[in-house]
Every structure is written in structure tokens, then in C-alpha cells.
N, C-alpha and C. Protein backbone atom coordinates (compact mmCIF):
# COMPACT_ATOMS: atom_id res chain seq x y z
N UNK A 1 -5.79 9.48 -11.06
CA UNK A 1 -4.81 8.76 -10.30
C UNK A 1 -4.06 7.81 -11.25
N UNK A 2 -2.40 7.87 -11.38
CA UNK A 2 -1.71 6.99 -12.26
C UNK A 2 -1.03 6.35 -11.04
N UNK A 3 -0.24 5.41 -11.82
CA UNK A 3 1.21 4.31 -10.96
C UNK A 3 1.85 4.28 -11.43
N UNK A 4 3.03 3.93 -11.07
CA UNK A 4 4.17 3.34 -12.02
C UNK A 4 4.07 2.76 -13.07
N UNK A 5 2.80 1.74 -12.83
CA UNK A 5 2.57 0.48 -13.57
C UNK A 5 2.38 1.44 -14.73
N UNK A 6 1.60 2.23 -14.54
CA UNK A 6 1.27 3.27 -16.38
C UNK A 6 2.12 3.82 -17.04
N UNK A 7 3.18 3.96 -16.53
CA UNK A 7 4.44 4.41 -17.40
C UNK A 7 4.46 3.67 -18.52
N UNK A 8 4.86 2.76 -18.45
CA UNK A 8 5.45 1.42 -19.92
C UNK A 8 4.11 1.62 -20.76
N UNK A 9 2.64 1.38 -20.44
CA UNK A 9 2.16 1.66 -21.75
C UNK A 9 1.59 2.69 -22.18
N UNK A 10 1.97 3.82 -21.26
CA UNK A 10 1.65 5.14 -21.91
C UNK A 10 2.74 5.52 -22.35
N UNK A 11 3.84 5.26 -22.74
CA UNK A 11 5.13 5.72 -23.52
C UNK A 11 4.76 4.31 -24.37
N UNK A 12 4.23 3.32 -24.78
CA UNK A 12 3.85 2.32 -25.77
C UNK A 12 3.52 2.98 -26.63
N UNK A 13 1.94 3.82 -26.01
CA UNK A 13 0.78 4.36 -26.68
C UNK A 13 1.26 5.62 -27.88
N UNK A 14 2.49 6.27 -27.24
CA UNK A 14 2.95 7.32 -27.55
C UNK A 14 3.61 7.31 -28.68
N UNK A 15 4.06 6.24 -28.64
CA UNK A 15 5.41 5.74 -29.67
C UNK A 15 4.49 4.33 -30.55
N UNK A 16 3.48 4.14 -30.29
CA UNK A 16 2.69 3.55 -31.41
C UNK A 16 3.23 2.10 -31.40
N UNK A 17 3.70 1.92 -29.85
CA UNK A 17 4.10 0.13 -29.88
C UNK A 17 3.35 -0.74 -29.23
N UNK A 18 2.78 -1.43 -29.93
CA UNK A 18 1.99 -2.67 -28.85
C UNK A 18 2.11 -2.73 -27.21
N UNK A 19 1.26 -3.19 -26.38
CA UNK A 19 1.82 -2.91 -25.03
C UNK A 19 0.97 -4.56 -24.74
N UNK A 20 2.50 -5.44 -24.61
CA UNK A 20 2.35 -6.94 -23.98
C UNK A 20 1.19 -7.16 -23.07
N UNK A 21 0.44 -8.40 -23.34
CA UNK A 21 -0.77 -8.55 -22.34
C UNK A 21 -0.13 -9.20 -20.87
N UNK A 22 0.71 -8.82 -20.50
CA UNK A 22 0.90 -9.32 -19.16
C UNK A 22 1.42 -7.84 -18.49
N UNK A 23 1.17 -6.98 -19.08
CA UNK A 23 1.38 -5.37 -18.21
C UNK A 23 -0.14 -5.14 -17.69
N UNK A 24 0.06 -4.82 -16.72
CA UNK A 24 -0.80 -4.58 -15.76
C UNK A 24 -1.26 -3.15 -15.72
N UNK A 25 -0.32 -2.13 -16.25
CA UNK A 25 -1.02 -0.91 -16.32
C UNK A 25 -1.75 -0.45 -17.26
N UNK A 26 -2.00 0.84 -17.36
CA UNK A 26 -2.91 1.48 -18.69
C UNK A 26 -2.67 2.75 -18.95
N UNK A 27 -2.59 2.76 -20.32
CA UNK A 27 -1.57 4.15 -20.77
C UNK A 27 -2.65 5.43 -20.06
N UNK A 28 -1.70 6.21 -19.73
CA UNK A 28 -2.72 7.53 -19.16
C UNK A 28 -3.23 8.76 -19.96
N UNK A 29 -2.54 8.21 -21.40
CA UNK A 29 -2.79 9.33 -22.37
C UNK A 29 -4.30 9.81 -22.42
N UNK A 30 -4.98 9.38 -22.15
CA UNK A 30 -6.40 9.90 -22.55
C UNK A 30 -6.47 10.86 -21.44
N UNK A 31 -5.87 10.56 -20.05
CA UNK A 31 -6.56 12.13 -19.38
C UNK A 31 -5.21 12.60 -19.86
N UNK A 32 -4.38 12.49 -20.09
CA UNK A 32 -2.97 13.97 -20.67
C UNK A 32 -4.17 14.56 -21.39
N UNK A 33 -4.52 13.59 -21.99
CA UNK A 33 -5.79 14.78 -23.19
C UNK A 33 -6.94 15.41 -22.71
N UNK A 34 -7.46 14.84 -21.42
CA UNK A 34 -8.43 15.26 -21.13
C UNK A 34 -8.84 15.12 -19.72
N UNK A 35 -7.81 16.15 -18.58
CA UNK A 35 -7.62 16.19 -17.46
C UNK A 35 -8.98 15.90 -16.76
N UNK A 36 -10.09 15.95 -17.32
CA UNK A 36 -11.22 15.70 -16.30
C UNK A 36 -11.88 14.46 -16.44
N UNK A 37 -11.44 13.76 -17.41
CA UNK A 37 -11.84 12.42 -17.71
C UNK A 37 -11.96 11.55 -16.64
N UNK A 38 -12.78 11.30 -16.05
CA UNK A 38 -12.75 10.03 -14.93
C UNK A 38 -11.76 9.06 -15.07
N UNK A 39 -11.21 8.40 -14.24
CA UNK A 39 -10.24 7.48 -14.45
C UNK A 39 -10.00 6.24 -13.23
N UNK A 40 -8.55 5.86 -12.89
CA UNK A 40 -9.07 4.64 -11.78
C UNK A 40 -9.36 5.56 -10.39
N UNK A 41 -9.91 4.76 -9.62
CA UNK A 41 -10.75 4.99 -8.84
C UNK A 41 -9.57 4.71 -7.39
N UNK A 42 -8.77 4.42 -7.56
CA UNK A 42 -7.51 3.81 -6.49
C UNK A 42 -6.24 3.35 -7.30
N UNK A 43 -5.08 3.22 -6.58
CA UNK A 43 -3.86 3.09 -7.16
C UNK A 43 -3.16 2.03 -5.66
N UNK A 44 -2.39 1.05 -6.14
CA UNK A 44 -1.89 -0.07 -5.31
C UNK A 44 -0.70 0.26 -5.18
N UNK A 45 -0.29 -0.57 -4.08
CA UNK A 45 1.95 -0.94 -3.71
C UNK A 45 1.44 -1.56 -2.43
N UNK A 46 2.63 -1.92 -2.46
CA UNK A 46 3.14 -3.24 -1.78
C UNK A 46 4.44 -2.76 -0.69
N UNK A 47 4.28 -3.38 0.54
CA UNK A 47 5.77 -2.97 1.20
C UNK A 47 5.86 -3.86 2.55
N UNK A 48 7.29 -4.02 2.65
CA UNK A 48 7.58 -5.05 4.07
C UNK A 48 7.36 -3.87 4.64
N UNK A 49 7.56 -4.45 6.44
CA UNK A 49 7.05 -4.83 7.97
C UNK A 49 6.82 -2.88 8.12
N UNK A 50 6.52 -2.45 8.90
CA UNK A 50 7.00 -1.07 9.08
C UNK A 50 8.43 -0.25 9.47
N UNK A 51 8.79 -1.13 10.22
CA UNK A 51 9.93 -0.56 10.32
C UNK A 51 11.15 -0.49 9.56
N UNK A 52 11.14 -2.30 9.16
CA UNK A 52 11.91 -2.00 8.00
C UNK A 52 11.51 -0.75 6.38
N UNK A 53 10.31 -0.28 6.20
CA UNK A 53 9.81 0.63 5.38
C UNK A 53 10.44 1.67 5.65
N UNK A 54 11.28 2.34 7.16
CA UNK A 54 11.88 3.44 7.10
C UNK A 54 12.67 3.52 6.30
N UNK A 55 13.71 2.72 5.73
CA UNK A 55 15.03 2.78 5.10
C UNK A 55 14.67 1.33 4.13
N UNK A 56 13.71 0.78 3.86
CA UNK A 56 13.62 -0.27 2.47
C UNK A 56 15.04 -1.25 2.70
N UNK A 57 15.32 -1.81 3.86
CA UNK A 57 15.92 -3.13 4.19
C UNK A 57 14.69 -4.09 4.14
N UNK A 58 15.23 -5.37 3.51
CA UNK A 58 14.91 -6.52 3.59
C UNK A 58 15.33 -7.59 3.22
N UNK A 59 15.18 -8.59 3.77
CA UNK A 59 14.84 -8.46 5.57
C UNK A 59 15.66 -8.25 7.24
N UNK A 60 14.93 -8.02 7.77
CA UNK A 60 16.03 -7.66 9.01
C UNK A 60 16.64 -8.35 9.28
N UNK A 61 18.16 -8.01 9.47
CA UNK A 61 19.36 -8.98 9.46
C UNK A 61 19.48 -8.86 10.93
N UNK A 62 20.01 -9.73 11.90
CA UNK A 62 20.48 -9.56 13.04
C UNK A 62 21.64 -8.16 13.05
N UNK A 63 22.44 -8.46 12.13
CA UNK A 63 23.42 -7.18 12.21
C UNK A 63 22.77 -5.60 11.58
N UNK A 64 22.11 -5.59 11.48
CA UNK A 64 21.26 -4.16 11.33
C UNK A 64 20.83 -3.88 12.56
N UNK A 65 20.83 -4.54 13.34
CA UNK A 65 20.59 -4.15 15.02
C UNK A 65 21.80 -3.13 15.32
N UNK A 66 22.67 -3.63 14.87
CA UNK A 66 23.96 -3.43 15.57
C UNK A 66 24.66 -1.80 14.18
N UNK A 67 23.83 -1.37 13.52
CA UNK A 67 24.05 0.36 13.07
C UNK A 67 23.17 1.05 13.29
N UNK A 68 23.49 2.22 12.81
CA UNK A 68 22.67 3.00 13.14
C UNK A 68 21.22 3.00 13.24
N UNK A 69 20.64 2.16 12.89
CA UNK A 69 19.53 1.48 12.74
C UNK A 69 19.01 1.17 14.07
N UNK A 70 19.80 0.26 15.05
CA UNK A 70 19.69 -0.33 15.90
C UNK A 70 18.71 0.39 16.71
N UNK A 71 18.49 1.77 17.17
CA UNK A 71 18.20 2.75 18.22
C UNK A 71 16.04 2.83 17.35
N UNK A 72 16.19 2.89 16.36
CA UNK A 72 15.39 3.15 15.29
C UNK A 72 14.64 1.88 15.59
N UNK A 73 15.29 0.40 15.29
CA UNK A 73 14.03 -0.17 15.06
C UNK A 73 13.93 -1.11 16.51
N UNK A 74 14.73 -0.89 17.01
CA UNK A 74 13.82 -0.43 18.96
C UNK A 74 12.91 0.00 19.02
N UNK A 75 12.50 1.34 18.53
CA UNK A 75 11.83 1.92 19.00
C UNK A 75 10.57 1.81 18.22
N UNK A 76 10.89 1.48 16.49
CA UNK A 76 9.36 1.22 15.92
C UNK A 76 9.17 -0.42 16.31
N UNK A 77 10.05 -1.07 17.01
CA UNK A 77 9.46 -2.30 17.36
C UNK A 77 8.82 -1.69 19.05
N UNK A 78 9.26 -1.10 19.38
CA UNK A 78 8.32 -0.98 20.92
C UNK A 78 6.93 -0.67 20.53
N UNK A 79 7.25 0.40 19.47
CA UNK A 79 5.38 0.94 19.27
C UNK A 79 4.66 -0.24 18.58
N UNK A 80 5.07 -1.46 17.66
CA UNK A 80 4.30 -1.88 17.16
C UNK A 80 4.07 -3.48 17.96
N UNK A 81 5.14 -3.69 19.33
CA UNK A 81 4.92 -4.64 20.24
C UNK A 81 3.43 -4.15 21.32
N UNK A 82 3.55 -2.80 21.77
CA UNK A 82 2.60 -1.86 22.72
C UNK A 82 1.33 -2.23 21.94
N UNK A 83 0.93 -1.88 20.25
CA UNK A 83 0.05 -2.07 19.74
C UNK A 83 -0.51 -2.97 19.36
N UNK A 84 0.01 -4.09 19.33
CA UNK A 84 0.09 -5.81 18.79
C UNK A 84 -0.80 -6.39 19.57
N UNK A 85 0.17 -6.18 21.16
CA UNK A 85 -0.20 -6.68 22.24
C UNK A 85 -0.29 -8.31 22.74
N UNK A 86 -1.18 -9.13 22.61
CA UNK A 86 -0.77 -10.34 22.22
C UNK A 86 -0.93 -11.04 21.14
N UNK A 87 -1.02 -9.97 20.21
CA UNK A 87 -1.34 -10.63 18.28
C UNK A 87 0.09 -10.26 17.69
N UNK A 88 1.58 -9.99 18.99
CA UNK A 88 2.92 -9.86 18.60
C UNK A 88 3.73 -11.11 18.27
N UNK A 89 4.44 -11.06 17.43
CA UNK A 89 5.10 -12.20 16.46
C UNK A 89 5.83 -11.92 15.93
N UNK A 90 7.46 -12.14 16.52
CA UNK A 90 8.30 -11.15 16.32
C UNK A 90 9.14 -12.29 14.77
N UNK A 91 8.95 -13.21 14.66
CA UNK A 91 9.08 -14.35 13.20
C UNK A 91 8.10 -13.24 12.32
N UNK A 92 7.08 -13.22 12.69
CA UNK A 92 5.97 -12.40 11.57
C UNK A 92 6.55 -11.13 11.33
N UNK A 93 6.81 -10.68 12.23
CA UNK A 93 7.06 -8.89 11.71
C UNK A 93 8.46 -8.93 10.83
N UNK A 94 9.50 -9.72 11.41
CA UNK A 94 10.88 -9.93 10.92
C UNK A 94 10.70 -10.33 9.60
N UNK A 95 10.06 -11.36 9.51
CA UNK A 95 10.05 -11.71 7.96
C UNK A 95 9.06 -11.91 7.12
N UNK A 96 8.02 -12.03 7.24
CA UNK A 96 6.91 -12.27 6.15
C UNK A 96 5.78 -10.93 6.85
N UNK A 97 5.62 -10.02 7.34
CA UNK A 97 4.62 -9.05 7.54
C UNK A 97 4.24 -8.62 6.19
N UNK A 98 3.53 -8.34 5.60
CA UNK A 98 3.65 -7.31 4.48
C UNK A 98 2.44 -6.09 4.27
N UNK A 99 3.06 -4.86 3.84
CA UNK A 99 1.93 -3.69 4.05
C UNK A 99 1.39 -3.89 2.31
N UNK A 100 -0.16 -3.93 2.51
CA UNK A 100 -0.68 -3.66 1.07
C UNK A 100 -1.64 -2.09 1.30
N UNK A 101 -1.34 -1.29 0.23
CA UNK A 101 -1.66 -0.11 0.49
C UNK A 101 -2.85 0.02 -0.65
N UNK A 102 -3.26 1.02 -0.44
CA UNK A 102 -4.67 1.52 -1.49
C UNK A 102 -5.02 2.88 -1.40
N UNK A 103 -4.72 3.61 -2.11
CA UNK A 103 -4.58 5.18 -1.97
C UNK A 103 -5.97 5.42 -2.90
N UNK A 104 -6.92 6.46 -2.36
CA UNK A 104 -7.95 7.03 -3.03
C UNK A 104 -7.92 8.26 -2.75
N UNK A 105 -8.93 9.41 -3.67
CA UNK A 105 -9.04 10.53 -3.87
C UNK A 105 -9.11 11.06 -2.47
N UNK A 106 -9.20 10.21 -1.23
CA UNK A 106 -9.58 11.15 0.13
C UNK A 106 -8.70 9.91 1.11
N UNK A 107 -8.00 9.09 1.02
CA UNK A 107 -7.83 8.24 1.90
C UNK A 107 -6.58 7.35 1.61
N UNK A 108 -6.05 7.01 2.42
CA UNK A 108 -4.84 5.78 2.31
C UNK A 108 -5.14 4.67 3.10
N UNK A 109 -5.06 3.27 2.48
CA UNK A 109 -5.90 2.36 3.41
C UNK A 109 -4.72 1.53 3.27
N UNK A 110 -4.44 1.09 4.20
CA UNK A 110 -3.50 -0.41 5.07
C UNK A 110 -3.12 -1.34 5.52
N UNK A 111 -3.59 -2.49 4.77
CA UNK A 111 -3.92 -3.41 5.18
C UNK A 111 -2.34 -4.47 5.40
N UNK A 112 -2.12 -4.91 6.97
CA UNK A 112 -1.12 -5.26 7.22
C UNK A 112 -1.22 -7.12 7.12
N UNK A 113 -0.64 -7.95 6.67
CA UNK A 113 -1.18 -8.82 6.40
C UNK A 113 0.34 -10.40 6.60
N UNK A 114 0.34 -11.18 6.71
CA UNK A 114 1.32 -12.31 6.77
C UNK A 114 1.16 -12.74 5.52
N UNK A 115 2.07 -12.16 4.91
CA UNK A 115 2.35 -12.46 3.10
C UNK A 115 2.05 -14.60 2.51
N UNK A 116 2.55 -15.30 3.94
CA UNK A 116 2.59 -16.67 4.00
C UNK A 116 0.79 -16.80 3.92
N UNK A 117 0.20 -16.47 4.43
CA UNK A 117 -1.25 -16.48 4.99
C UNK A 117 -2.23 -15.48 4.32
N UNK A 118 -1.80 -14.80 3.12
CA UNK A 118 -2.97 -13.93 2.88
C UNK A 118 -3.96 -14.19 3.04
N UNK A 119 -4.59 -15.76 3.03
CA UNK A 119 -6.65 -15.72 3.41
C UNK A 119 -6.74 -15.46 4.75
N UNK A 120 -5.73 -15.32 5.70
CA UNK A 120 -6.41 -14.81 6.98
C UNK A 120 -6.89 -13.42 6.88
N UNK A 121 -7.00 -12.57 8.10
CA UNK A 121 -8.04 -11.81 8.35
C UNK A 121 -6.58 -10.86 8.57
N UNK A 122 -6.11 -9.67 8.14
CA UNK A 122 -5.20 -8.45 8.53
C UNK A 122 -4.73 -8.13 9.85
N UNK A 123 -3.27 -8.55 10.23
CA UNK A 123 -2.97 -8.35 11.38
C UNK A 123 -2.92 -6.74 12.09
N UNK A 124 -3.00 -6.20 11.07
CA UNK A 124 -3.72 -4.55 11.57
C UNK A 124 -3.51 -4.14 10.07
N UNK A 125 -4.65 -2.37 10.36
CA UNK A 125 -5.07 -1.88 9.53
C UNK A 125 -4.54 -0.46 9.84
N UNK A 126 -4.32 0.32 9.05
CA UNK A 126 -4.17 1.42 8.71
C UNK A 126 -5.14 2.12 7.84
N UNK A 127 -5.52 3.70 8.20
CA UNK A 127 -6.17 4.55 7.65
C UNK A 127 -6.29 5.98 7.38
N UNK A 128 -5.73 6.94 6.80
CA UNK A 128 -5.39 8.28 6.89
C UNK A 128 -6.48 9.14 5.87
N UNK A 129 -6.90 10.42 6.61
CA UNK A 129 -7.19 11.05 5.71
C UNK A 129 -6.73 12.49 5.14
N UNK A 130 -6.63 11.70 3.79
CA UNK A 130 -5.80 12.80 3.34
C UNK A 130 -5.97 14.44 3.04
N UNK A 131 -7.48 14.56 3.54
CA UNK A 131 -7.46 15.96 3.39
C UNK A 131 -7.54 16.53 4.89
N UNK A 132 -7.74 15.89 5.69
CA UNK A 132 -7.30 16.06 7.66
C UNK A 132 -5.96 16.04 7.82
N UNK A 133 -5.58 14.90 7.30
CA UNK A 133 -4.33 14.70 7.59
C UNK A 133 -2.83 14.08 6.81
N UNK A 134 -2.76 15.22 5.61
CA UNK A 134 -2.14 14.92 4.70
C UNK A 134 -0.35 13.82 5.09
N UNK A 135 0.03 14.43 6.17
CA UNK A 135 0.86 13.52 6.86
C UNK A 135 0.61 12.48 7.12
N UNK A 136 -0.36 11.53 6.91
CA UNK A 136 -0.60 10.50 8.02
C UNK A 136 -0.11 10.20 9.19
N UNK A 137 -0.49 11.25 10.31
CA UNK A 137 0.26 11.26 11.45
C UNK A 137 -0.82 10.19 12.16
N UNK A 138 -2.35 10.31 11.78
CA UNK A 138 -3.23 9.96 12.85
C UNK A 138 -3.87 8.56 12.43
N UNK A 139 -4.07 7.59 12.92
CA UNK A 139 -4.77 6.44 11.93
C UNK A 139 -5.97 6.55 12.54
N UNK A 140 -7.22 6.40 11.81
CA UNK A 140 -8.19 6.97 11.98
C UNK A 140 -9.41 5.35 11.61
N UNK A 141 -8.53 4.25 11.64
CA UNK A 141 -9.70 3.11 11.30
C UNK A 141 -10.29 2.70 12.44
N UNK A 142 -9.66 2.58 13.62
CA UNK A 142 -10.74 2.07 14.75
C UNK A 142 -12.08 3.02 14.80
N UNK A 143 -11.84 4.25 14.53
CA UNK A 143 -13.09 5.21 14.67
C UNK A 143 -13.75 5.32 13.77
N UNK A 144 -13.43 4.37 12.75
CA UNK A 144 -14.19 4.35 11.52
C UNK A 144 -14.53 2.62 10.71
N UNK A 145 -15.10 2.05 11.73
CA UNK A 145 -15.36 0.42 11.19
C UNK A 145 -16.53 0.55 9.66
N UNK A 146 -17.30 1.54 9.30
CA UNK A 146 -18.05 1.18 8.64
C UNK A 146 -16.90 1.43 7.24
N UNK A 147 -16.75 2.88 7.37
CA UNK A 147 -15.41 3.26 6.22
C UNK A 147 -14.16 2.36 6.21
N UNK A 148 -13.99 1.54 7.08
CA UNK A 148 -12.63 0.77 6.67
C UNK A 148 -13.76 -0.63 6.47
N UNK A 149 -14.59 -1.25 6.57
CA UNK A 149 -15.66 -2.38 5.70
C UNK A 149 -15.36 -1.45 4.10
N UNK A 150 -16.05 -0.61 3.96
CA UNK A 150 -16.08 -0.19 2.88
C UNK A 150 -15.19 0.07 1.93
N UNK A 151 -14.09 0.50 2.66
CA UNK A 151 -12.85 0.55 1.54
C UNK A 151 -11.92 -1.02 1.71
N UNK A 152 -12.61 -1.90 2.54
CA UNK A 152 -11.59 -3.26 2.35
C UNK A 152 -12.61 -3.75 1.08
N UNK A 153 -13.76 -3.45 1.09
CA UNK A 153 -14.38 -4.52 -0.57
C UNK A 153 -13.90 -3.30 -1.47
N UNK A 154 -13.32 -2.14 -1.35
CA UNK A 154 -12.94 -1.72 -3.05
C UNK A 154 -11.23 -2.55 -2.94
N UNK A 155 -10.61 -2.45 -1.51
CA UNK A 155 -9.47 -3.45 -1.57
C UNK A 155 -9.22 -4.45 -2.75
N UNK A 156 -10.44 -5.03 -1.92
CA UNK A 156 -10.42 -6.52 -2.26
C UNK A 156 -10.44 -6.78 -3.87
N UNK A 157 -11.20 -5.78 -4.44
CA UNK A 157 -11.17 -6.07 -5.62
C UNK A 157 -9.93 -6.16 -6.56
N UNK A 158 -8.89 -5.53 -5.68
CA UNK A 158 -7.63 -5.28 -6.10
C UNK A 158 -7.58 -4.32 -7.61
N UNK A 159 -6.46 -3.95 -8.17
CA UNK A 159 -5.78 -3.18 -9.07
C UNK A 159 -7.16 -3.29 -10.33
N UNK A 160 -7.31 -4.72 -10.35
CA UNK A 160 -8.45 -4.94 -11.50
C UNK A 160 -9.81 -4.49 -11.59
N UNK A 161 -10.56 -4.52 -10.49
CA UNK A 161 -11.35 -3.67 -10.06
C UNK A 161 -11.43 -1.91 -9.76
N UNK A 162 -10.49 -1.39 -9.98
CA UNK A 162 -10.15 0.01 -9.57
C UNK A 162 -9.93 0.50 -11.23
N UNK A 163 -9.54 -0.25 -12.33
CA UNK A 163 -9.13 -0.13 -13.52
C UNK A 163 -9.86 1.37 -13.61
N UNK A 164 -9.53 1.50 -14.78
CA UNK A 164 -10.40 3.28 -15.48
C UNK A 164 -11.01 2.70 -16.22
N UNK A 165 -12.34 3.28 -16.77
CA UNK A 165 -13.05 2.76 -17.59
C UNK A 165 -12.50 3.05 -19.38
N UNK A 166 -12.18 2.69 -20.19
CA UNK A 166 -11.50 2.82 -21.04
C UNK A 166 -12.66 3.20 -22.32
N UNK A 167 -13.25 3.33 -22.41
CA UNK A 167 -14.32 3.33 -23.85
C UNK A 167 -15.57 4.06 -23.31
């Protein structure tokens, strides 16, 4: 599993240039060399509210109501008002919601969160599996509290914890 983040110092590695200690990724050359090499264990991103994620606006302007849009985020605001229920906060979703994602060899995990408030507790969760359900049509965490415990502490460890083992 690579990211973006591995681009810059695996074209470093390549070209024999130092790679700055404030890059966050890690060159991927060693599995180019050696496709079976174990490596990170999860890969991260970041993204506003859901609805705005259809089309990567941010943040929702009052006048984005008013194009083509308008019909659209009606309707992903009905599904995510229906699902909220009374944990809906239409200040929260509009502007500070934020999706933190965590993709592993079998799973996509979701953690929806108030970017202002990260030490609270995830205003919902997301969970797909990717060999059931390569679409993520189905979210599958309420039926699975022990597997979504389990993949929020590899979460938690964030990007640094997931690293590849290098040596």
C-alpha cells in the first residue's frame, strides 16, 4: 500500500537526493524491487462533510444551493439529517465536519469527526468491505463493534504507526 505522500521521496531515492525530514512519506522503491516485501499496513486522507465530497466544494456557500448542486445536497443532507437524528448540526456539517479515512488490505474505515473538537468521540463512523463490497455501497460498522474497536486503535495510531518497516 503507497500514498501520495510517497511520491516525493521515492523519486528523491531515485535521483539520489536527500528527502527533507519534515516529509511524511517513504520512498516505495524497495517493494518496486521486491513486490512481496511487507510494507505499511494502512494508508490515510482527509476530506470535508459528505456531501460536499461529491464535487470537493469548500465550504458550502449559501449560493451553491441555488446550482445545480442545489437538488444534490438536499438530498445527501436528508440522508445524513434521517441518520444523525438528534446528533444533527447543520453549523457542524456546513463547516467544520471532517472525514478521516484509513484504507487497509480488506477495509475502509471512517471516522467522521468536528475538525474544531477532535478529542471528542466521532460523530459517525463508516466501514466497507472491500472484498464484499468493493463499491462501498453498504456500511457495515454497526454490525461490527468489535472490528470497528479494532481498526479505531490501528486509527489512532495514525500514518506513524502504519509506517513500513524499513530495515
Amino acid at each position: 500500500m503507497v500514498e501520495l505522500v510517497d511520491i516525493y521521496p521515492t523519486l528523491c531515492s531515485y535521483a539520489n537526493i536527500p528527502v527533507p525530514n519534515y516529509v511524511e512519506g517513504y520512498s516505495f522503491k524497495p517493494i518496486v524491487n521486491k513486490p512481496t516485501k511487507k510494507w505499511k499496513t494502512a494508508a490515510f486522507s482527509q476530506f470535508p462533510t459528505p456531501a460536499l465530497r461529491e464535487w470537493g466544494a469548500y465550504p458550502l456557500r449559501p449560493a451553491m444551493k441555488e446550482t445545480f448542486f442545489g437538488p444534490l445536497i438536499k438530498n445527501v443532507e436528508a440522508r445524513i439529517i434521517h441518520q444523525q437524528k438528534d446528533k444533527w448540526n447543520r453549523n457542524v456539517f456546513e463547516n467544520t465536519l471532517m472525514g478521516y479515512a484509513m484504507r487497509t488490505k480488506d477495509y475502509r474505515f471512517i471516522v467522521w469527526k468536528d475538525k474544531h473538537k477532535p478529542k471528542n468521540e466521532p460523530i459517525f463512523i463508516e466501514l466497507y468491505n472491500h472484498k464484499l463490497d468493493p463499491s462501498e455501497t453498504v456500511n457495515i460498522a454497526s454490525k461490527n463493534p468489535k472490528l470497528v474497536k479494532k481498526l479505531m486503535l490501528q486509527f489512532t495510531k495514525g500514518w506513524q504507526g502504519n509506517k513500513p518497516k524499513l530495515k
